[in-house]
Protein backbone atom coordinates (compact mmCIF):
# COMPACT_ATOMS: atom_id res chain seq x y z
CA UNK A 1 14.24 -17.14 -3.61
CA UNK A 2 15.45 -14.16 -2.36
CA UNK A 3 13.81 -12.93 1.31
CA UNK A 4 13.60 -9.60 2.15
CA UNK A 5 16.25 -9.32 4.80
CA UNK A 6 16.01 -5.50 5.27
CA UNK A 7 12.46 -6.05 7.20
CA UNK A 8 14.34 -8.52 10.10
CA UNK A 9 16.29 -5.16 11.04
CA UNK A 10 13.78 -2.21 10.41
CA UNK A 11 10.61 -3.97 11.97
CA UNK A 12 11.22 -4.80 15.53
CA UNK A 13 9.20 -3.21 18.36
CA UNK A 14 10.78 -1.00 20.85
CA UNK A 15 9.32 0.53 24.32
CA UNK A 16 9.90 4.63 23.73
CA UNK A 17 8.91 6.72 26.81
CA UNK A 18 5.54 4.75 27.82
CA UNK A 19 5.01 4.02 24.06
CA UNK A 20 5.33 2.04 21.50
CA UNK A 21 7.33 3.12 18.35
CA UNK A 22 8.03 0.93 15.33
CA UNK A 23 11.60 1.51 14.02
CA UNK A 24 13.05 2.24 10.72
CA UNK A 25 16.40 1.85 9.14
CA UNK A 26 17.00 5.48 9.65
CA UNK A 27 16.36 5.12 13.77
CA UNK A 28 19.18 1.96 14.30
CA UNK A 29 21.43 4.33 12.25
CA UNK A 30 20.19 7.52 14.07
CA UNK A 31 21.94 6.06 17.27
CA UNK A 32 25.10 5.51 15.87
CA UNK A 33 27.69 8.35 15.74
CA UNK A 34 27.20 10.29 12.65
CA UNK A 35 29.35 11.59 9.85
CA UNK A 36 29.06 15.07 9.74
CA UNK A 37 29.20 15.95 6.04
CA UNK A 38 27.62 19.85 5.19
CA UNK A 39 26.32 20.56 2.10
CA UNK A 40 29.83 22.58 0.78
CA UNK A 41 31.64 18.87 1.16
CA UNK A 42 28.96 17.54 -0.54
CA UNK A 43 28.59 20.17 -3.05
CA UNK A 44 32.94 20.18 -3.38
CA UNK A 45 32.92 15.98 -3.68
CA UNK A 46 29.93 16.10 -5.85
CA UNK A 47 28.53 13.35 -4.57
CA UNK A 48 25.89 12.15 -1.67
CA UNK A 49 25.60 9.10 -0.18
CA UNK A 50 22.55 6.99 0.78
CA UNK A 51 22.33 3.82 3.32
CA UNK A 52 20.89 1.39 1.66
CA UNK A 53 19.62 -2.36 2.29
CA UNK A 54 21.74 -4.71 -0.43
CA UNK A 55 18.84 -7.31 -0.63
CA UNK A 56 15.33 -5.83 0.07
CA UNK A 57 13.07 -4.93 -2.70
CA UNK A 58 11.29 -3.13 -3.39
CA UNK A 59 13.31 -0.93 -0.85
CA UNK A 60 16.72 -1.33 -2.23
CA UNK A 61 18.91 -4.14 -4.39
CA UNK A 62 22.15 -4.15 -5.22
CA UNK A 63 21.74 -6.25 -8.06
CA UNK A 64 20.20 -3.11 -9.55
CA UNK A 65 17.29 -4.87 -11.62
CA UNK A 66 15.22 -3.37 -10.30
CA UNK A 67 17.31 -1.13 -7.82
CA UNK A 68 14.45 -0.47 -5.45
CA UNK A 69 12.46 2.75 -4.80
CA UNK A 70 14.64 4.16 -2.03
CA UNK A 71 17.65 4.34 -4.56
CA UNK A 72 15.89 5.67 -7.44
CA UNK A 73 14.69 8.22 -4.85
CA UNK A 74 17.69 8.79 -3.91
CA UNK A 75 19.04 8.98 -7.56
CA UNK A 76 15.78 12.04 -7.92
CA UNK A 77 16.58 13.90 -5.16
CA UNK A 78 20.46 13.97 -5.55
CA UNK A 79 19.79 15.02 -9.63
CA UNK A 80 17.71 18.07 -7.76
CA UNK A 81 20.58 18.77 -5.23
CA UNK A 82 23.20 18.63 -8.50
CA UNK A 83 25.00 15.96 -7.41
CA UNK A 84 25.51 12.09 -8.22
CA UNK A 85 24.05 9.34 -6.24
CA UNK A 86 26.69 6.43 -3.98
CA UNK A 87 25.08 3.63 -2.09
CA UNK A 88 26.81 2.51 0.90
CA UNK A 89 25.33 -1.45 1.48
CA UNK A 90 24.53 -2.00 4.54
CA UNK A 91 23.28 -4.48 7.23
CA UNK A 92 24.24 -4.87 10.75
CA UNK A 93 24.31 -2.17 13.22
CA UNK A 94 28.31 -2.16 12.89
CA UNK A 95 28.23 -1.34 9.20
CA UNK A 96 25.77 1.00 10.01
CA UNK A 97 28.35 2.44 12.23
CA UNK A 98 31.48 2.50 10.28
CA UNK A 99 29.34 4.06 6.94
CA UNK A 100 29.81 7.31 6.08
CA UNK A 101 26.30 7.50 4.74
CA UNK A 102 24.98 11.32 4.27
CA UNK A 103 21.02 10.15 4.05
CA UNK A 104 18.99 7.40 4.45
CA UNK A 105 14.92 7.10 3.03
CA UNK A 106 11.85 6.15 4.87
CA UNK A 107 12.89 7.90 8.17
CA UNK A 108 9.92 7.42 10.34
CA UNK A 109 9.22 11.49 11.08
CA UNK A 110 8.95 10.77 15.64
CA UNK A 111 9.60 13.93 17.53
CA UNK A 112 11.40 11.21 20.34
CA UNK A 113 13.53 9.60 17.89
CA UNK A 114 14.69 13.26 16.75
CA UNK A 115 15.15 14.63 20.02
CA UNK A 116 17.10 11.66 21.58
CA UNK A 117 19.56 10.94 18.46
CA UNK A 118 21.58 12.59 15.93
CA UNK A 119 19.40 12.26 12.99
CA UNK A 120 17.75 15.20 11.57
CA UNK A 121 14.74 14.57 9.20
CA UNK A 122 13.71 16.58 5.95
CA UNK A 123 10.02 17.15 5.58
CA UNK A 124 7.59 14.26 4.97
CA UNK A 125 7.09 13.07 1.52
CA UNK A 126 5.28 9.81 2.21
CA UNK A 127 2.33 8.85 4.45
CA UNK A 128 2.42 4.63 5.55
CA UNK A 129 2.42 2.57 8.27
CA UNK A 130 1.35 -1.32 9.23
CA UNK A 131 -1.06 -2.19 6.46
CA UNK A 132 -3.43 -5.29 6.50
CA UNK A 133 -3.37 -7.65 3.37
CA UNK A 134 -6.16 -10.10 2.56
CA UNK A 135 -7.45 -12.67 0.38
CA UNK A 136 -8.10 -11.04 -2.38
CA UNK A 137 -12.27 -12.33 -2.40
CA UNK A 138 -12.25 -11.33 1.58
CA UNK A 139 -15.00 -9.19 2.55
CA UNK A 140 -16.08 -7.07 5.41
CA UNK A 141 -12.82 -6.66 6.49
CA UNK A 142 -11.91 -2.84 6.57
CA UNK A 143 -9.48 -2.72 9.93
CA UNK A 144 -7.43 -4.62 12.27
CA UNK A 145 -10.65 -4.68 14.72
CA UNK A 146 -12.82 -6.46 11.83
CA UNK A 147 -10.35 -9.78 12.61
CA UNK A 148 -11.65 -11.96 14.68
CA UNK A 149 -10.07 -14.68 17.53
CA UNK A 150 -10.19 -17.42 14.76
CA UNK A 151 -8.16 -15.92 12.12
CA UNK A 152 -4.23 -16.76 11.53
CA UNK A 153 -2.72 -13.18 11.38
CA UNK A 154 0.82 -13.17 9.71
CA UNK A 155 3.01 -10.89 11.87
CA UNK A 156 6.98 -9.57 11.72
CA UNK A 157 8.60 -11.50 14.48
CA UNK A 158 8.97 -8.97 17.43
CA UNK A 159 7.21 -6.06 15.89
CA UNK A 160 4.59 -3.69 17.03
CA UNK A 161 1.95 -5.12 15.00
CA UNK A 162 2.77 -8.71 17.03
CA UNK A 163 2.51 -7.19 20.13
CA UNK A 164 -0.45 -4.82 20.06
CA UNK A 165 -2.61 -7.43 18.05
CA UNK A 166 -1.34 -10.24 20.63
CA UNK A 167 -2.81 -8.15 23.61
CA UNK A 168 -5.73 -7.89 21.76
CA UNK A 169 -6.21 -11.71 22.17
CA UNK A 170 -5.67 -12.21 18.24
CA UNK A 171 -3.99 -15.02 16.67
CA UNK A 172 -0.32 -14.15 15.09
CA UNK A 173 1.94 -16.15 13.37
CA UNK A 174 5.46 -15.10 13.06
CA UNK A 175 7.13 -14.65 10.09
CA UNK A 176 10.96 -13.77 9.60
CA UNK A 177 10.58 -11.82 5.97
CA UNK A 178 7.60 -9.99 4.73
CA UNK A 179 7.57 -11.85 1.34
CA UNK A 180 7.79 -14.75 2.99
CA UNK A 181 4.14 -13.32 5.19
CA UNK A 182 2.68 -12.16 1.83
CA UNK A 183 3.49 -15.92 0.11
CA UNK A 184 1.71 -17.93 2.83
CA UNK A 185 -1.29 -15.03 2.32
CA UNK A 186 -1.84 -16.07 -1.07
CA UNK A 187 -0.86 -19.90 -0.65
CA UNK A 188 -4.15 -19.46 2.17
CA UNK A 189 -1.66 -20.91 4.74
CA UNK A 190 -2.52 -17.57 6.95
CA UNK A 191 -5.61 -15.51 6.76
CA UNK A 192 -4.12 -11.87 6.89
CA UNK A 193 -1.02 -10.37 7.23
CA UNK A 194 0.12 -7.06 9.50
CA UNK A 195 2.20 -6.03 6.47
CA UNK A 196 3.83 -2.82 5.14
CA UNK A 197 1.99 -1.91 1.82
CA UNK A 198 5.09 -1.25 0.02
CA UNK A 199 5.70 -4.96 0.58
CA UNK A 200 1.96 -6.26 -0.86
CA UNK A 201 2.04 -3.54 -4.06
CA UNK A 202 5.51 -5.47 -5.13
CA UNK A 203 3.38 -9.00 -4.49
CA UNK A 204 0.98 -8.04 -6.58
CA UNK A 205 2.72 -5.96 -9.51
CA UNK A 206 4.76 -9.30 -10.04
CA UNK A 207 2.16 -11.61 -9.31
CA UNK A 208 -1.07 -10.55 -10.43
CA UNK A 209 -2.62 -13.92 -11.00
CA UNK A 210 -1.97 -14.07 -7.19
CA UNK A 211 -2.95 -10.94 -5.73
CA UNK A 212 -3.74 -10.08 -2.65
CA UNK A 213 -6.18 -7.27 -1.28
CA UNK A 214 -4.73 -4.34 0.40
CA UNK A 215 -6.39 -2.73 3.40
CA UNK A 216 -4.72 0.74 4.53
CA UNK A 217 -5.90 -0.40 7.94
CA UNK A 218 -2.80 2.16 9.85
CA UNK A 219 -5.33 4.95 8.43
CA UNK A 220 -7.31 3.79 12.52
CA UNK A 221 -4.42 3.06 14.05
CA UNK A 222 -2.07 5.96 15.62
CA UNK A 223 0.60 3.52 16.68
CA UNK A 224 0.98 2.47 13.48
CA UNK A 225 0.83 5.06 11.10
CA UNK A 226 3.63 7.84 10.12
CA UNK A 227 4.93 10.32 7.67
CA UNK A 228 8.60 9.32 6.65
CA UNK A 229 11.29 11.48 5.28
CA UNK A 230 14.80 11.99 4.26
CA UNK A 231 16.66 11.48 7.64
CA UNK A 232 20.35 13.09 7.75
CA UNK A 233 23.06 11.88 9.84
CA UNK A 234 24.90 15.10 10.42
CA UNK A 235 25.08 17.71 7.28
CA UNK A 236 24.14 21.45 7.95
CA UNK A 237 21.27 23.57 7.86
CA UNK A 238 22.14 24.67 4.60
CA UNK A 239 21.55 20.84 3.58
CA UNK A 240 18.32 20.36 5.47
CA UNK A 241 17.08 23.72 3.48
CA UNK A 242 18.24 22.32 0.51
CA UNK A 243 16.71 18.91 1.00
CA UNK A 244 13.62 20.11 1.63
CA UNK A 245 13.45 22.00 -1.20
CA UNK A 246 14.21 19.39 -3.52
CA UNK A 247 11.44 17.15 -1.67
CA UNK A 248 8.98 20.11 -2.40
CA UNK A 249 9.87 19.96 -6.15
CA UNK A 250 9.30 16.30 -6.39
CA UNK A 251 6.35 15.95 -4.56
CA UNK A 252 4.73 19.24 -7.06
CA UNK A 253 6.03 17.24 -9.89
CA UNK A 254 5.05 13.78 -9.38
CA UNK A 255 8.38 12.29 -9.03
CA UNK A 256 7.71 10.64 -5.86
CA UNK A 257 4.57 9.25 -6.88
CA UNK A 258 5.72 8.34 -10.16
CA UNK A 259 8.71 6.41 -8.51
CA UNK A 260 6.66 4.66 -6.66
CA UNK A 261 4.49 3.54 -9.28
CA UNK A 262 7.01 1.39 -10.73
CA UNK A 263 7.13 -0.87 -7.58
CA UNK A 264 3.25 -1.33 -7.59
CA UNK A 265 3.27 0.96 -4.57
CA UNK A 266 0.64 3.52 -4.57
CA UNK A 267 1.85 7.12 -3.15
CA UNK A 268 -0.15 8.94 -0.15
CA UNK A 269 0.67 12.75 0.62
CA UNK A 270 2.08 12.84 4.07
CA UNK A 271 -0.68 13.85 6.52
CA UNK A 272 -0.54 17.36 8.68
CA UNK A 273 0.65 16.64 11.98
CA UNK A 274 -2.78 17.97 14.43
C-alpha cells in the first residue's frame, strides 16, 4: 500500500518566536535559496513550475491516476496565467534546494514565515488546519476539548497537534503517515485522529463502506487553523499580481472548489484575517 510520505516532511512542529507554527511544504522550501524566475521568463519559456510531493495523494502523485489536487491546481491556475504546467518531484530538503520550482500549493499564509524567508505568498484560496476524525457513529464529540483522558488519539509523529494535545494530558499515539492514522480509525485500533481533512475526505471518497466522521475541530483552535496560498520562491511583482488574479478568477468560478471535489475534499473560503 502506498503511505503518504509527503505528511512525514510537511507536519512536524516547530518553536517560531514564543509560538507554535505547523509547517508546510512551502515553509522547508521557503528557507532554501530561491530561483528567481519573473513573470517575462515565465511568460518567454512558457512554462511554470510547481514543487510537488511524488507519492502523496490526494496532494500530489506522480503516477498521475489520480494526479492529486495540488497539480490539477496547479494545471488551473497556470491555464489562467497562459502557460503550461512542469512538476519538479520532490522530497528531501536537498532536492528542495537544487529545484528550480517557481510555486508550490498549500503555503500556510504566517506573517513570520514571510518575513523571515524568501517565499512570497499569493492571496488565500483555502481555509484548513488540524481536523479531528471519528468513528463514524461517535457522538458528542464537536472539538479537541470534547476528548477525554481515556481516548487513544492518533497523532503525526512530532507535530503540533502531538504536542499541544500531549500538554493537555491526552492520550496520543504516533503515527508515521496520515493514511496509515485514518486506517487504524476505522479498523477501531485508535479512537480519533488529529488529522488534516484533506487526508479523511480521500478515506472516505474511496472507502465509503468505511467512513469516518469529520470534525472541523481547527474552526476553536488558533494554533491550528490557517488560510493557505500559492507561495512563490522568487518571481516579481508582476507575477504575484498576476497570481492573484488568476486565484480571484478561480475562486468566482468554482474551480477551486470544484477541484477539490474530486478528492472528496470539501472547499472552505479562506477566512478574513481580524
Amino acid at each position: 500500500m502506498r503511505r503518504n510520505r509527503r505528511h512525514r516532511v510537511n507536519i512536524s512542529a516547530a518553536s517560531v518566536a514564543g509560538g507554535a507554527l505547523l509547517f508546510t511544504l512551502a515553509a522547508i522550501v521557503a528557507a532554501l535559496p530561491a530561483a528567481t524566475r519573473p513573470l517575462a521568463s515565465i511568460d518567454a519559456r512558457g512554462v511554470i513550475i510547481l514543487c510537488a510531493h511524488p507519492n502523496a495523494l490526494p496532494f500530489a502523485s506522480r503516477k498521475g491516476n489520480p494526479p492529486g489536487f495540488q497539480v490539477d491546481v496547479g494545471r488551473a491556475l497556470a491555464h489562467q496565467l497562459g502557460v503550461s504546467l512542469d512538476v519538479a518531484w520532490v522530497v528531501s530538503p536537498v532536492q528542495y534546494r537544487a529545484a528550480e520550482c517557481d510555486i508550490v500549493l498549500d503555503s500556510i499564509i504566517n506573517p513570520q514565515i514571510q518575513a523571515e524567508s524568501r517565499i512570497r505568498v499569493s492571496k488565500p484560496y483555502h481555509h484548513t488546519g488540524v481536523a479531528l476524525a471519528l468513528p463514524a457513529a461517535a457522538k458528542g464529540i464537536n472539538s479537541f476539548r470534547d476528548l477525554d483522558m481515556t481516548q487513544r488519539i492518533g497523532v503525526q509523529v512530532g507535530s503540533l497537534a502531538q504536542m499541544i494535545l500531549g500538554q493537555r494530558g491526552l492520550q496520543t499515539t504516533p503515527f508515521g503517515f496520515e493514511d496509515e492514522m485514518v486506517e487504524a480509525l476505522a479498523a477501531g485500533t485508535i479512537d480519533a485522529a488529529a488529522i488534516s481533512p484533506a487526508s479523511v475526505g480521500y478515506f472516505n471518497l474511496k472507502n465509503p463502506s468505511q467512513a469516518v466522521r469529520l470534525v472541523h475541530a481547527y474552526e476553536h483552535e488558533p494554533e491550528l487553523a490557517w488560510n493557505v496560498a500559492v507561495g512563490m520562491r522568487g518571481g516579481d511583482a508582476l507575477l504575484g499580481q498576476k497570481i492573484n488574479a488568476a486565484i480571484e478568477r478561480m475562486l468566482a468560478d468554482g474551480a477551486i472548489r470544484d477541484i477539490y471535489a474530486q478528492y472528496g475534499i470539501q472547499h472552505r473560503p479562506p477566512t478574513i484575517a481580524r
